[in-house]
C-alpha atoms as a PDB file:
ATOM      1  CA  UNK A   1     123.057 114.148 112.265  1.00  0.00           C
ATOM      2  CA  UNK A   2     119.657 113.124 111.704  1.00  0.00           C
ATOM      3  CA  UNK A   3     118.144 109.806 111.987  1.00  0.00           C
ATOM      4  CA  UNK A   4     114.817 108.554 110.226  1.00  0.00           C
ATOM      5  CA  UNK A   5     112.769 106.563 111.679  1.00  0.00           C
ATOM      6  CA  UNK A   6     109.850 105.930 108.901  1.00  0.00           C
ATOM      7  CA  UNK A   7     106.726 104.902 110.014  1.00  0.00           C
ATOM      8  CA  UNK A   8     106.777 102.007 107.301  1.00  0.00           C
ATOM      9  CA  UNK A   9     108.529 100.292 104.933  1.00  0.00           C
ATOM     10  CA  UNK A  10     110.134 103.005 102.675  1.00  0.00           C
ATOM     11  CA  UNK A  11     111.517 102.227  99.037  1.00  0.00           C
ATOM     12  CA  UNK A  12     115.002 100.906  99.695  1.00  0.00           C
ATOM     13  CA  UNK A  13     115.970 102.398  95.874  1.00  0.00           C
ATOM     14  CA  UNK A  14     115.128 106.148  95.689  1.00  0.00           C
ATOM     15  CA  UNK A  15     114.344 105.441  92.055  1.00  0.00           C
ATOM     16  CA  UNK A  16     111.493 103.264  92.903  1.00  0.00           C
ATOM     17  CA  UNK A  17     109.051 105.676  93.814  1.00  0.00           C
ATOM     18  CA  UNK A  18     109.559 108.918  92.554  1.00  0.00           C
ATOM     19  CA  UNK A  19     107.306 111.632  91.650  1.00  0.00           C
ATOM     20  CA  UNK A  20     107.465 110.260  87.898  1.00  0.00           C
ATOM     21  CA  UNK A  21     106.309 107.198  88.833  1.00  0.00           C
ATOM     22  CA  UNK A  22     103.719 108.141  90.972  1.00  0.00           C
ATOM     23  CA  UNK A  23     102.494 110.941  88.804  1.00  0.00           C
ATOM     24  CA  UNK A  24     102.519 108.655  86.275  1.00  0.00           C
ATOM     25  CA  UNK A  25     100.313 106.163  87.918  1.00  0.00           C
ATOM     26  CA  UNK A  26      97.846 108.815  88.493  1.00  0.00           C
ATOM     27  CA  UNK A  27      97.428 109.910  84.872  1.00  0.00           C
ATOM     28  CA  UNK A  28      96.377 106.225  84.289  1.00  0.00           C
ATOM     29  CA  UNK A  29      93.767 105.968  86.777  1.00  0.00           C
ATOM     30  CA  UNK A  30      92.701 109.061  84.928  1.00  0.00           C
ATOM     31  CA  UNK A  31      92.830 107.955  81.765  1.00  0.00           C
ATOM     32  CA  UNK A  32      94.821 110.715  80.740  1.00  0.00           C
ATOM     33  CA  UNK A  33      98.206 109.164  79.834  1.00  0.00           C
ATOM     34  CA  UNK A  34      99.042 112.176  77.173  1.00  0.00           C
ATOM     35  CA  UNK A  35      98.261 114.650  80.399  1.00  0.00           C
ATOM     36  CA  UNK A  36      95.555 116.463  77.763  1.00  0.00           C
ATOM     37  CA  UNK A  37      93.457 116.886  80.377  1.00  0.00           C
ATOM     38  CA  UNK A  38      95.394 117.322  83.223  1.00  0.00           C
ATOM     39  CA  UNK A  39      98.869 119.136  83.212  1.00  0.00           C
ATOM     40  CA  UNK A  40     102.280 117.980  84.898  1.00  0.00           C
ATOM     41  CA  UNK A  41     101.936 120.634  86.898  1.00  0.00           C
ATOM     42  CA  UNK A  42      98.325 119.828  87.972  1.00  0.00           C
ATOM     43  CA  UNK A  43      99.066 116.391  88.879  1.00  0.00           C
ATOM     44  CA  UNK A  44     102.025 117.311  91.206  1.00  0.00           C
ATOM     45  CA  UNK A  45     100.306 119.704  92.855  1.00  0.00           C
ATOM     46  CA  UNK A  46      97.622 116.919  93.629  1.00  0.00           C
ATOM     47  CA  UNK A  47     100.078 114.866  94.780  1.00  0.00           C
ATOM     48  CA  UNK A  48     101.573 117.276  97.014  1.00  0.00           C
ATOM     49  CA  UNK A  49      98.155 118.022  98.678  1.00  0.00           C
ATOM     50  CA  UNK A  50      97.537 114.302  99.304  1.00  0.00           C
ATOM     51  CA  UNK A  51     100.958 113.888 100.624  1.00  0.00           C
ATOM     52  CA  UNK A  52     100.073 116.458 102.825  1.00  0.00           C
ATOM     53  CA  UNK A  53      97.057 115.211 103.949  1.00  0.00           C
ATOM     54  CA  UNK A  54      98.621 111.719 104.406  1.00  0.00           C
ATOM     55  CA  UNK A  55     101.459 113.249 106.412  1.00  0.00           C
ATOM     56  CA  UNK A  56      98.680 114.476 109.467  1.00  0.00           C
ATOM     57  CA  UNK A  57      97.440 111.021 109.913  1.00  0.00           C
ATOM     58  CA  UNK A  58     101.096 109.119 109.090  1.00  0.00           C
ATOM     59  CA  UNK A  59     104.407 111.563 109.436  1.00  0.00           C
ATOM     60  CA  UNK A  60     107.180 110.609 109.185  1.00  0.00           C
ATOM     61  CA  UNK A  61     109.712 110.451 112.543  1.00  0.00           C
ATOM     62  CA  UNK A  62     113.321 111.585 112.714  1.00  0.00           C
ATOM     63  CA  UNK A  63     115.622 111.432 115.947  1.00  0.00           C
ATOM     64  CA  UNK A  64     118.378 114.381 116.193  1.00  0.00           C
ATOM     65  CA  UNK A  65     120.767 114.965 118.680  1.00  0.00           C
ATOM     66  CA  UNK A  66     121.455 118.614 119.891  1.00  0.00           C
ATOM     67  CA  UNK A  67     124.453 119.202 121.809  1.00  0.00           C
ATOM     68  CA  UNK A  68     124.075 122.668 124.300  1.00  0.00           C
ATOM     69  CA  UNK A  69     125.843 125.598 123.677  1.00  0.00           C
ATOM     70  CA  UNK A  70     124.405 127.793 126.377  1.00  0.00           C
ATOM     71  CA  UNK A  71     122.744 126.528 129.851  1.00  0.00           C
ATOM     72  CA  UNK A  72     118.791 126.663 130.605  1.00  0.00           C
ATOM     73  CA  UNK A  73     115.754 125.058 130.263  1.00  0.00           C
ATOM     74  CA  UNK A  74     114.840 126.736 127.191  1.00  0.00           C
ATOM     75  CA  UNK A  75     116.566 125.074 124.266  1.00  0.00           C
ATOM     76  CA  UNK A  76     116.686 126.696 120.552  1.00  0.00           C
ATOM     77  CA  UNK A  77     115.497 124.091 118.154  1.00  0.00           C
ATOM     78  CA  UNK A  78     115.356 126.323 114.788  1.00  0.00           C
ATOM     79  CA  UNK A  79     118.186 124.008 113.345  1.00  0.00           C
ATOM     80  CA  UNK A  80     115.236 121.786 113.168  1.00  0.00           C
ATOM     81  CA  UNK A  81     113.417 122.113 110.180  1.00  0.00           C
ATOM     82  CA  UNK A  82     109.840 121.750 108.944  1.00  0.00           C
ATOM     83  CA  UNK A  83     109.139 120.121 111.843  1.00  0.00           C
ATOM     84  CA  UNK A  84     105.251 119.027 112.725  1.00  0.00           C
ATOM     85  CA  UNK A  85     105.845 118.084 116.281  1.00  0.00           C
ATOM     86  CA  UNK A  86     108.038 117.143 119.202  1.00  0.00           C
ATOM     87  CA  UNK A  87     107.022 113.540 120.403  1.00  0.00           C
ATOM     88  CA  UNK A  88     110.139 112.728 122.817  1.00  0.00           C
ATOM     89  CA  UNK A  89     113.053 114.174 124.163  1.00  0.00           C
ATOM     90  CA  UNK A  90     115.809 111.964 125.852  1.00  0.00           C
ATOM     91  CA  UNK A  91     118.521 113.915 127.748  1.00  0.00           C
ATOM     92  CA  UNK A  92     121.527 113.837 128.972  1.00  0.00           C
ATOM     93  CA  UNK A  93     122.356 111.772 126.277  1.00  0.00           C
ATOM     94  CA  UNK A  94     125.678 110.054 125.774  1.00  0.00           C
ATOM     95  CA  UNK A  95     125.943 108.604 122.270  1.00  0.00           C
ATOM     96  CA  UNK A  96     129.163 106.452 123.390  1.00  0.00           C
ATOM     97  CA  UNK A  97     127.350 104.885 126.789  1.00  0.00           C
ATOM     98  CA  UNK A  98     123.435 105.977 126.165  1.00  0.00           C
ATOM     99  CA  UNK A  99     121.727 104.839 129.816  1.00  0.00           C
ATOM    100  CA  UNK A 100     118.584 102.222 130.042  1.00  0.00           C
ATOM    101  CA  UNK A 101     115.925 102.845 130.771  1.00  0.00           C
ATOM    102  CA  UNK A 102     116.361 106.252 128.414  1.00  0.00           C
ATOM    103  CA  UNK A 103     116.199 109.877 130.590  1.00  0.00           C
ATOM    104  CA  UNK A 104     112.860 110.724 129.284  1.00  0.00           C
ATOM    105  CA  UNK A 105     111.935 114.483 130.113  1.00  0.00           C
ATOM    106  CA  UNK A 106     108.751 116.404 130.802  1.00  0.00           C
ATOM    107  CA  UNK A 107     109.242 119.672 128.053  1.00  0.00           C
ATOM    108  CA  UNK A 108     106.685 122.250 126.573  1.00  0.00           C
ATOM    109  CA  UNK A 109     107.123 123.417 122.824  1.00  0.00           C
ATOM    110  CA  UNK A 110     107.192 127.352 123.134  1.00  0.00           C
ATOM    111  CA  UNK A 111     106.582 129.851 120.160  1.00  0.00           C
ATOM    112  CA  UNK A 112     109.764 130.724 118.778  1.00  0.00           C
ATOM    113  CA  UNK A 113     111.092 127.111 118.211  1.00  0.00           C
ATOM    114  CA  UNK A 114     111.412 127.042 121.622  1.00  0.00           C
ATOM    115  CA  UNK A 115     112.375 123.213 123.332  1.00  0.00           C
ATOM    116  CA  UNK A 116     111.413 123.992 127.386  1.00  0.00           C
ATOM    117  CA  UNK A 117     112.724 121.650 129.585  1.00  0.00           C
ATOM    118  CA  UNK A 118     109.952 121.204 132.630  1.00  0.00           C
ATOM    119  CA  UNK A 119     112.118 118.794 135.015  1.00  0.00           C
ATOM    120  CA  UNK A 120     113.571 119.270 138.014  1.00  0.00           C
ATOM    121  CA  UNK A 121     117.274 119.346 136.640  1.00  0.00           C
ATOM    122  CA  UNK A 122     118.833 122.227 134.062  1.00  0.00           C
ATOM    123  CA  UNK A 123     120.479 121.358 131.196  1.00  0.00           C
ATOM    124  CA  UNK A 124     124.041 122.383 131.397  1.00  0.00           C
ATOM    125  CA  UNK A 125     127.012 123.536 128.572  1.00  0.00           C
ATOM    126  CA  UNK A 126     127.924 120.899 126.340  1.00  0.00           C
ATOM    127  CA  UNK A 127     124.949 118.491 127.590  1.00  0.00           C
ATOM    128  CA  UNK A 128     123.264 116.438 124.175  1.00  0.00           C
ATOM    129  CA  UNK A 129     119.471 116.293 123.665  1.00  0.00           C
ATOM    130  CA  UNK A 130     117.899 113.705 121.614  1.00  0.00           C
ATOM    131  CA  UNK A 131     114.866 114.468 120.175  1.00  0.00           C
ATOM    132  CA  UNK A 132     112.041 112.527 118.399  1.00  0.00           C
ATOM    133  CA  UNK A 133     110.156 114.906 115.605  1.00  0.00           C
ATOM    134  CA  UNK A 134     107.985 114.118 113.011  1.00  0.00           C
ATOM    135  CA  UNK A 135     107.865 115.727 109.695  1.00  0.00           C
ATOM    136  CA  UNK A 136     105.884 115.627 106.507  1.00  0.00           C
ATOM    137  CA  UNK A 137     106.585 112.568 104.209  1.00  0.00           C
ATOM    138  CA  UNK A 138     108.878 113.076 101.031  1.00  0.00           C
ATOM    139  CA  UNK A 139     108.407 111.730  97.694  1.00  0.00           C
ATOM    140  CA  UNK A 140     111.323 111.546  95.420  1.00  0.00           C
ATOM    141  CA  UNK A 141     111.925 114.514  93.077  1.00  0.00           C
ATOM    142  CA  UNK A 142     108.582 116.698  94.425  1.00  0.00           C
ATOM    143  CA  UNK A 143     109.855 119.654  96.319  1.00  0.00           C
ATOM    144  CA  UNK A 144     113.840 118.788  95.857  1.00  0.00           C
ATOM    145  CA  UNK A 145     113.221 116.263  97.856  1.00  0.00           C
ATOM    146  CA  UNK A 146     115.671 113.496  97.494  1.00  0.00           C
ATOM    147  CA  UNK A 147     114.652 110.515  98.748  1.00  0.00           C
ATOM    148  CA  UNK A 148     111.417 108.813  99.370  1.00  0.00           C
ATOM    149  CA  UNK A 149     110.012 108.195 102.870  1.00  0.00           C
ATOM    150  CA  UNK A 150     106.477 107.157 101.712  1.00  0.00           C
ATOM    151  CA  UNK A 151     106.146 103.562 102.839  1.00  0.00           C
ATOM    152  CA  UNK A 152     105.680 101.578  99.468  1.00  0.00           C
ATOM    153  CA  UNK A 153     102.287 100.079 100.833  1.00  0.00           C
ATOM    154  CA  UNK A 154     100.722 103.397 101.265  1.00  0.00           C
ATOM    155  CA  UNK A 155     101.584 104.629  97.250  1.00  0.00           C
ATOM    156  CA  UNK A 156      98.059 103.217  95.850  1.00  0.00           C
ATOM    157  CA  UNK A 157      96.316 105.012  98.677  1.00  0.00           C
ATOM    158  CA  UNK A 158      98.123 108.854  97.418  1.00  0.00           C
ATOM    159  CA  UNK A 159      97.534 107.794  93.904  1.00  0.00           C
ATOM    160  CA  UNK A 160      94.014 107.483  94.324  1.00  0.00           C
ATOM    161  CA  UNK A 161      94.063 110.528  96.784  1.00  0.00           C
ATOM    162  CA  UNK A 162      95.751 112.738  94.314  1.00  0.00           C
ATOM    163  CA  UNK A 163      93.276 111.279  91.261  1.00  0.00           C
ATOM    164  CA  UNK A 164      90.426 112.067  93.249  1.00  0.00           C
ATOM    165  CA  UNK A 165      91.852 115.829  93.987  1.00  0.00           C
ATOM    166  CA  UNK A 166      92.932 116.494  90.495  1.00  0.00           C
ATOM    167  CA  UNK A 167      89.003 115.507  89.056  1.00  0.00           C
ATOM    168  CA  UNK A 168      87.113 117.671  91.524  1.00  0.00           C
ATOM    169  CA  UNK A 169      89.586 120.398  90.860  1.00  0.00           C
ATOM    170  CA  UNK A 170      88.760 120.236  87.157  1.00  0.00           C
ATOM    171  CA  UNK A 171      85.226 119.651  87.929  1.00  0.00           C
ATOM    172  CA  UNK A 172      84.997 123.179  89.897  1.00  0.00           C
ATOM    173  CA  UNK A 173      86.676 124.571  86.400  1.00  0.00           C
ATOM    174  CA  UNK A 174      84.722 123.073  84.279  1.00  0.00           C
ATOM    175  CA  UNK A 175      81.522 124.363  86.132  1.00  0.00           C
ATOM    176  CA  UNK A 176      82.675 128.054  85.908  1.00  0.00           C
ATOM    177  CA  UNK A 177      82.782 127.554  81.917  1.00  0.00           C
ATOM    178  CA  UNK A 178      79.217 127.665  80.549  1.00  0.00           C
ATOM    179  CA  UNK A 179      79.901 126.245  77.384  1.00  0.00           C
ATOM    180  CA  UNK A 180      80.172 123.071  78.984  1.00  0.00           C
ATOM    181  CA  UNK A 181      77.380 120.344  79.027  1.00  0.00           C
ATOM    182  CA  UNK A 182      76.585 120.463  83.303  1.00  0.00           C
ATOM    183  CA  UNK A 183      76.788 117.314  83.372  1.00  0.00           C
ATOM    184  CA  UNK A 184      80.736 116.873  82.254  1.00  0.00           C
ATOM    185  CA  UNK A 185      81.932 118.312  85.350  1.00  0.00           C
ATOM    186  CA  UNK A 186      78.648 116.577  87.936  1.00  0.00           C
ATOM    187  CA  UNK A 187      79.464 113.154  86.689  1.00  0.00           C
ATOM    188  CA  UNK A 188      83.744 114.171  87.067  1.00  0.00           C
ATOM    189  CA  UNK A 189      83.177 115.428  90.512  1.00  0.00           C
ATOM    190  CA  UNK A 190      81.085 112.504  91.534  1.00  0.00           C
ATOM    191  CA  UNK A 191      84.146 110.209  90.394  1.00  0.00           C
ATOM    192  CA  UNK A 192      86.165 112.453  91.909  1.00  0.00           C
ATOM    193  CA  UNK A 193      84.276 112.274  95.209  1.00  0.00           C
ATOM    194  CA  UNK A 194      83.951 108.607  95.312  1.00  0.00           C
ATOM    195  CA  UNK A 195      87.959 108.295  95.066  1.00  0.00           C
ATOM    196  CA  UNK A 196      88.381 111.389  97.980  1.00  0.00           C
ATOM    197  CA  UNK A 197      86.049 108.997 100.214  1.00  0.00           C
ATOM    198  CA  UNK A 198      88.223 106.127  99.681  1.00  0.00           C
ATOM    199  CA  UNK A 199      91.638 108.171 100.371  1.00  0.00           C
ATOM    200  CA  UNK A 200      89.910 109.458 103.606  1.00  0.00           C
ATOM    201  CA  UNK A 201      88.835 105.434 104.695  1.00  0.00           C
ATOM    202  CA  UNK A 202      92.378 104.242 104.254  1.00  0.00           C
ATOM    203  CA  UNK A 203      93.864 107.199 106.008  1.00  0.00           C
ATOM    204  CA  UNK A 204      91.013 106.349 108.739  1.00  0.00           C
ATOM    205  CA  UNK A 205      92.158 103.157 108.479  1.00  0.00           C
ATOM    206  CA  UNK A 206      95.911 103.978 109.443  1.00  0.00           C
ATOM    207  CA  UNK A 207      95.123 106.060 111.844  1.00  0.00           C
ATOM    208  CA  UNK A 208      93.318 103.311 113.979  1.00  0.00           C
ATOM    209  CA  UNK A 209      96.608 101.681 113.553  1.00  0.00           C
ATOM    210  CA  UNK A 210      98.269 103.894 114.455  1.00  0.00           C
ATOM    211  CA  UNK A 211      96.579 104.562 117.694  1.00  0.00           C
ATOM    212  CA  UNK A 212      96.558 101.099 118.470  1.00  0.00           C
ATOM    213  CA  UNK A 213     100.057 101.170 118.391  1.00  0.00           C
ATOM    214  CA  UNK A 214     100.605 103.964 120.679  1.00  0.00           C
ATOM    215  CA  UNK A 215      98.090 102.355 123.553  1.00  0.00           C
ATOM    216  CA  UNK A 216     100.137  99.162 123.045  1.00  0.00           C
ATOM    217  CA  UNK A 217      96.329  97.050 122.087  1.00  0.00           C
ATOM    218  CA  UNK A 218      97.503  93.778 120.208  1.00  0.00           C
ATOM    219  CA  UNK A 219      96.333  93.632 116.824  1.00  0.00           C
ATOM    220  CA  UNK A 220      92.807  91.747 115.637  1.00  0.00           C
ATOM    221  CA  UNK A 221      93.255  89.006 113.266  1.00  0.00           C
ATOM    222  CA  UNK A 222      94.080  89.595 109.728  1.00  0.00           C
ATOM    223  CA  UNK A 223      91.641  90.812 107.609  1.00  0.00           C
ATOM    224  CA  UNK A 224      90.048  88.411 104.779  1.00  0.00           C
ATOM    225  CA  UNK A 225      88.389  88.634 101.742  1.00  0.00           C
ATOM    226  CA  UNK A 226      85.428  89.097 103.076  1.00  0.00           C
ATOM    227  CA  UNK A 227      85.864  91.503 105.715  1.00  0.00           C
ATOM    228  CA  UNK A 228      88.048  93.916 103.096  1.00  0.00           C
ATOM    229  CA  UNK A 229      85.646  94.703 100.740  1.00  0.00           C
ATOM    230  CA  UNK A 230      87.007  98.037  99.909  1.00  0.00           C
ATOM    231  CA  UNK A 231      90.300  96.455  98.651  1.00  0.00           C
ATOM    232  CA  UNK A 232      92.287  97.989 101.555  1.00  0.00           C
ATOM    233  CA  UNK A 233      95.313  96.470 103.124  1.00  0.00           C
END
């Protein structure tokens, strides 16, 4: 059984950010509450891209057990699902005594969903491997997804992602019509610019985080007003 291990704070209530809500927020910063603009259908799909795009810089992790039906060092790992990438595998490991420090194990990720085991030791019948993954983040109710992994920190920062993909998208449209005044669709893809360039500085911004996490560097001092100018947190 799987075990998620978000990379923030997720919604504790399912309901609280859902792909309503979110969608939602986006047709406001659009000013386009009555969607005559901009489809349902046009807005999730700009959602889903910047959830995608915000999943490369900050997946989300899941741990899994998988306990060995055959011997080897190569390990089948197909049961695992949509999976972006193996960060850490832990065996043998025993669930009702698990050792310390943690059996950490050299592996390679072969084509195939193939888990290689590159110690000195074989894994044997019956053995358990835990492994760390991360995946793409979820948003209530977009894909069948059924929960929401997003942290709730990070939903302004997809909003104004998916607002800023949805307006150059209709700006490229809008430019293939030639009934249209030019400069409908120049001044919608400069607004739509301007909010892809502040999607791409917070996820910039997360990712230096994020990397300071992983090299163990103690964070600065908290930002103030006047060093966030952008409005970031």
């Amino acid at each position: 059984m799987a075990t998620g291990q978000g990379t923030g704070t997720p919604a504790a209530d399912p309901g609280a950010i859902t792909l309503t809500s979110l969608r939602d927020r986006v047709e406001t910063t659009l000013q386009d509450a009555t969607n005559l603009t901009w489809t349902t259908d046009d807005l999730d799909e700009a959602l889903r891209q910047a959830l995608h795009r915000y999943s490369k810089v900050q997946p989300d992790t899941t741990i899994t057990p998988l306990v060995l039906t055959v011997a080897g060092r190569e390990i089948d790992i197909s049961t695992i699902t949509s999976y972006m990438a193996i960060k850490r595998v832990w065996w043998d490991y025993d669930d009702s005594d698990p050792a310390h420090p943690p059996n950490w194990r050299n592996f390679e990720l072969w084509p195939g969903n193939v888990l290689y085991i590159n110690d000195s030791c074989e894994p044997s019948v019956g053995d358990t491997v835990r492994i760390w993954y991360t995946h793409l983040q979820t948003l209530y109710g977009l894909d069948s997804a059924t929960a929401t992994s997003l942290p709730t920190d990070d939903t302004t920062t997809l909003v104004i992602g998916a607002a800023g993909i949805a307006a150059t998208s209709r700006a490229r449209e809008l430019a293939e019509q030639l009934s249209v005044d030019g400069w409908v669709h120049k001044r919608l893809n400069t607004w739509g610019k301007e909010h892809l360039a502040q999607f791409e500085a917070a996820l910039a911004f997360l990712a230096q985080q994020q990397a300071a996490r992983a090299s163990g560097i103690a964070p600065g001092p908290p930002l103030d007003r006047w060093d966030d100018a952008e409005g970031w947190s």
